[in-house]
Structure formats: structure tokens, C-alpha cells
C-alpha atoms as a PDB file:
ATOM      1  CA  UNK A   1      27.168   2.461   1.796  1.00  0.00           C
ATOM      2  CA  UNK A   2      24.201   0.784   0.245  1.00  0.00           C
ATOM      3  CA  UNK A   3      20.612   1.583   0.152  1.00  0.00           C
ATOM      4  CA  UNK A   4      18.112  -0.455  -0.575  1.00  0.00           C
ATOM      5  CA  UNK A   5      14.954   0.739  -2.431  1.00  0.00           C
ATOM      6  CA  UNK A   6      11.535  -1.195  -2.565  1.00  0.00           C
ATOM      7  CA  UNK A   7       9.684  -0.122  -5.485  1.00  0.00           C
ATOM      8  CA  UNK A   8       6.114  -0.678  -4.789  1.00  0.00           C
ATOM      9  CA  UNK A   9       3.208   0.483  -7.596  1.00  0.00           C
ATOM     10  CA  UNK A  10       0.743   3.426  -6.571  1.00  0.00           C
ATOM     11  CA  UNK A  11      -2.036   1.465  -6.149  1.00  0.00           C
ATOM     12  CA  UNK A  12      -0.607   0.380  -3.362  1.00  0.00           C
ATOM     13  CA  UNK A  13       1.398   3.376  -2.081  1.00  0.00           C
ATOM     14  CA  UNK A  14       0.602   4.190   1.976  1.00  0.00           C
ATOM     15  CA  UNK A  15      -2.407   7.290   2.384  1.00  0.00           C
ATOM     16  CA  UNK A  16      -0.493  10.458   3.131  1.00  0.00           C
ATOM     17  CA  UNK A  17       2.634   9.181   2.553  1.00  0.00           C
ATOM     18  CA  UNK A  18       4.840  11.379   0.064  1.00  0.00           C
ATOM     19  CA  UNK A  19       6.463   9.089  -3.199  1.00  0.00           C
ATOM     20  CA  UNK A  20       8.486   9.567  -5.948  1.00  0.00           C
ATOM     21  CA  UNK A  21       7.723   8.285  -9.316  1.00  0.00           C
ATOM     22  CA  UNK A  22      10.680   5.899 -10.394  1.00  0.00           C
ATOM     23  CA  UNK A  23       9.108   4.493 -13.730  1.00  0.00           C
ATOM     24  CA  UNK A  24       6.640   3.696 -15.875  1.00  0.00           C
ATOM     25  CA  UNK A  25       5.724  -0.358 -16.052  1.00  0.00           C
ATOM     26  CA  UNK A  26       3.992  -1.712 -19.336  1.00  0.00           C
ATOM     27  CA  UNK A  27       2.197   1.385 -20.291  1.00  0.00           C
ATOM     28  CA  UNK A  28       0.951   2.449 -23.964  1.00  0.00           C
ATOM     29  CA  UNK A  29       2.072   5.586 -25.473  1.00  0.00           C
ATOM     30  CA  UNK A  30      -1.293   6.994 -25.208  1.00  0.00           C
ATOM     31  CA  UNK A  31      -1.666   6.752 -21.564  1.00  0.00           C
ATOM     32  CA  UNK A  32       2.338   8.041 -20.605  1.00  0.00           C
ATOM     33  CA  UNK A  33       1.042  11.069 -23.023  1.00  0.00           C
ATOM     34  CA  UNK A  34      -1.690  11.415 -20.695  1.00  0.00           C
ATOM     35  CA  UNK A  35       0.371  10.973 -17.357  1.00  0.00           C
ATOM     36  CA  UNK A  36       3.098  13.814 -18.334  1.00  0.00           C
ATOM     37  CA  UNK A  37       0.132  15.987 -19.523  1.00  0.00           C
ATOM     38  CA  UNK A  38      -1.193  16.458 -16.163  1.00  0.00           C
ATOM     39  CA  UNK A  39       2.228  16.779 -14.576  1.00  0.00           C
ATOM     40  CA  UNK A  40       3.379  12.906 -13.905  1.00  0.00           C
ATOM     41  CA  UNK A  41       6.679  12.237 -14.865  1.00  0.00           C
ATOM     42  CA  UNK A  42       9.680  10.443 -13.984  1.00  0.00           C
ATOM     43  CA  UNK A  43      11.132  11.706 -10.585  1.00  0.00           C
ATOM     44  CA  UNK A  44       7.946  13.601  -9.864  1.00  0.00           C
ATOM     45  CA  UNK A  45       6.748  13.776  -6.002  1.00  0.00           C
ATOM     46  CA  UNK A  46       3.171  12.880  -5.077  1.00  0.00           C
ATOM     47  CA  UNK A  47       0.725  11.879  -1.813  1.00  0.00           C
ATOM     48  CA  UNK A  48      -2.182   9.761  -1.777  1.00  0.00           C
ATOM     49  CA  UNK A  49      -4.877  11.357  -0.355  1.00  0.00           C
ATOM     50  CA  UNK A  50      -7.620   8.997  -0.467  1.00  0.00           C
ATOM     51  CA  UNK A  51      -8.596   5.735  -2.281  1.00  0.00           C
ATOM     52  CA  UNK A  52     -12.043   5.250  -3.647  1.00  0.00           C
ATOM     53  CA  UNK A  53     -14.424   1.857  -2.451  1.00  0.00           C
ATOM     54  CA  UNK A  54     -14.418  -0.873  -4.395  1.00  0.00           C
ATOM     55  CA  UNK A  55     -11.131  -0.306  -6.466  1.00  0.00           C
ATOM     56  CA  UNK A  56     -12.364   2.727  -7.451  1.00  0.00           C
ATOM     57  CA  UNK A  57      -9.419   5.918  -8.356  1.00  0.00           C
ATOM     58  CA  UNK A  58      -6.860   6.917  -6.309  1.00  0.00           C
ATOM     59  CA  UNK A  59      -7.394  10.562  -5.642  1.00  0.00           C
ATOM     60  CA  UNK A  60      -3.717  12.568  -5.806  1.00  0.00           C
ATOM     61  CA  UNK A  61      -1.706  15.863  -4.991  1.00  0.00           C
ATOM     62  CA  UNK A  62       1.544  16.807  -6.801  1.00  0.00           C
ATOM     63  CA  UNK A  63       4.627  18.270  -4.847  1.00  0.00           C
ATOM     64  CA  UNK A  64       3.022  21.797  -7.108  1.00  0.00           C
ATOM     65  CA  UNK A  65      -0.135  21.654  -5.434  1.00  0.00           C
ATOM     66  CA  UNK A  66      -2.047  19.813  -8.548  1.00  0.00           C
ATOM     67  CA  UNK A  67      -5.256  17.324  -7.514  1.00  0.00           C
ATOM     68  CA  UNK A  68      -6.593  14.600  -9.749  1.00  0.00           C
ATOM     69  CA  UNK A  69      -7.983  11.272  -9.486  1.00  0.00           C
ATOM     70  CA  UNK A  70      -6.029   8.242 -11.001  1.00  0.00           C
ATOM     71  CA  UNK A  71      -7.920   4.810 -12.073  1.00  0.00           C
ATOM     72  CA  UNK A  72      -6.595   2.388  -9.969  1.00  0.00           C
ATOM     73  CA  UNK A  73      -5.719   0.009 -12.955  1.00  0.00           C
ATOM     74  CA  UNK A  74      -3.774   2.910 -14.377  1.00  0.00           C
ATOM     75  CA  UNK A  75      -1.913   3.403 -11.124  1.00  0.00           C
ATOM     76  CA  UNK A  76      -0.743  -0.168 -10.789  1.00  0.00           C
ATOM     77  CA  UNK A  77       1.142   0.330 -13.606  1.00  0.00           C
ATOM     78  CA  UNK A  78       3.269   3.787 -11.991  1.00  0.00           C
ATOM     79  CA  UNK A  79       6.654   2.596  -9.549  1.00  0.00           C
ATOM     80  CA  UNK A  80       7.033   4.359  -6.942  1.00  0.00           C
ATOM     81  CA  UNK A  81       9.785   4.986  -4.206  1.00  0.00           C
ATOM     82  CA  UNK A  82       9.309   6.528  -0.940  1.00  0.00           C
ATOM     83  CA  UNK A  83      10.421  10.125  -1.659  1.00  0.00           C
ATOM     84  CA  UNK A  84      13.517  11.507   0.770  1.00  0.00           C
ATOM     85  CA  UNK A  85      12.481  13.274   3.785  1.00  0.00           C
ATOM     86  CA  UNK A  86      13.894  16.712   3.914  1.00  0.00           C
ATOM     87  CA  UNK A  87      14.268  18.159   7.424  1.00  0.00           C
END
């Protein structure tokens, strides 16, 4: 059997839609430091709960309950996979 997986950036990931970080595209050390510090890694499951006007940040909940906001640039650079639904 084969799947097929669409990797699409977080900028552009669907409101309320859960996703699973697959990589990190292009990013400087500094700013993958930054990402694992608040709890984005590899393989880690997040929603999109709203999206700021005028490209402004993407505001974000972790699978563990954590809340930021993510600058949109910064967020165009994070693949993401829809994350399996669990029944």
C-alpha cells in the first residue's frame, strides 16, 4: 500500500486543523534553537488557531497544551503533514 503525503508549510496550514511537523526548510541555527526551545520539534503535533491581518503571526497550540504566536515568515519555513486521526 502507498500513501501519499503533501507537505505543505505552516503558513499555510488549514485553521483548526491538527499537523505534524515533518522538517525544518532553510532555517539558521539560531532560529531551530529557538523553535525546539518553546517545544517545536520534528514530529511534534500542533493546530492553528488563528492567523493575524495583514501577514501578521500565526497564533499556535501544541498537542501539550502550549500557546504562542509564530511570525508568519518564520512559519513558511516549518513542513508540515496532516497529523493521523486517532479514533
Amino acid at each position: 500500500m502507498i500513501f501519499l503525503v503533501t507537505l505543505s508549510s505552516l503558513a499555510n496550514a488549514a485553521l483548526g486543523m491538527q499537523f505534524r511537523i515533518a522538517s525544518f526548510v532553510g532555517l539558521e541555527a539560531d532560529a531551530t534553537a529557538w523553535l525546539g526551545a518553546v517545544g517545536l520539534h520534528e514530529g511534534e503535533e500542533l493546530v492553528v488557531l488563528r492567523r493575524a491581518a495583514l501577514g501578521g503571526p500565526l497564533h499556535v497550540r501544541t498537542a501539550s497544551g502550549g500557546e504562542f504566536a509564530i511570525a508568519r515568515e518564520l512559519a513558511s519555513s516549518i513542513a508540515c503533514v496532516p497529523a493521523p486521526v486517532v479514533p
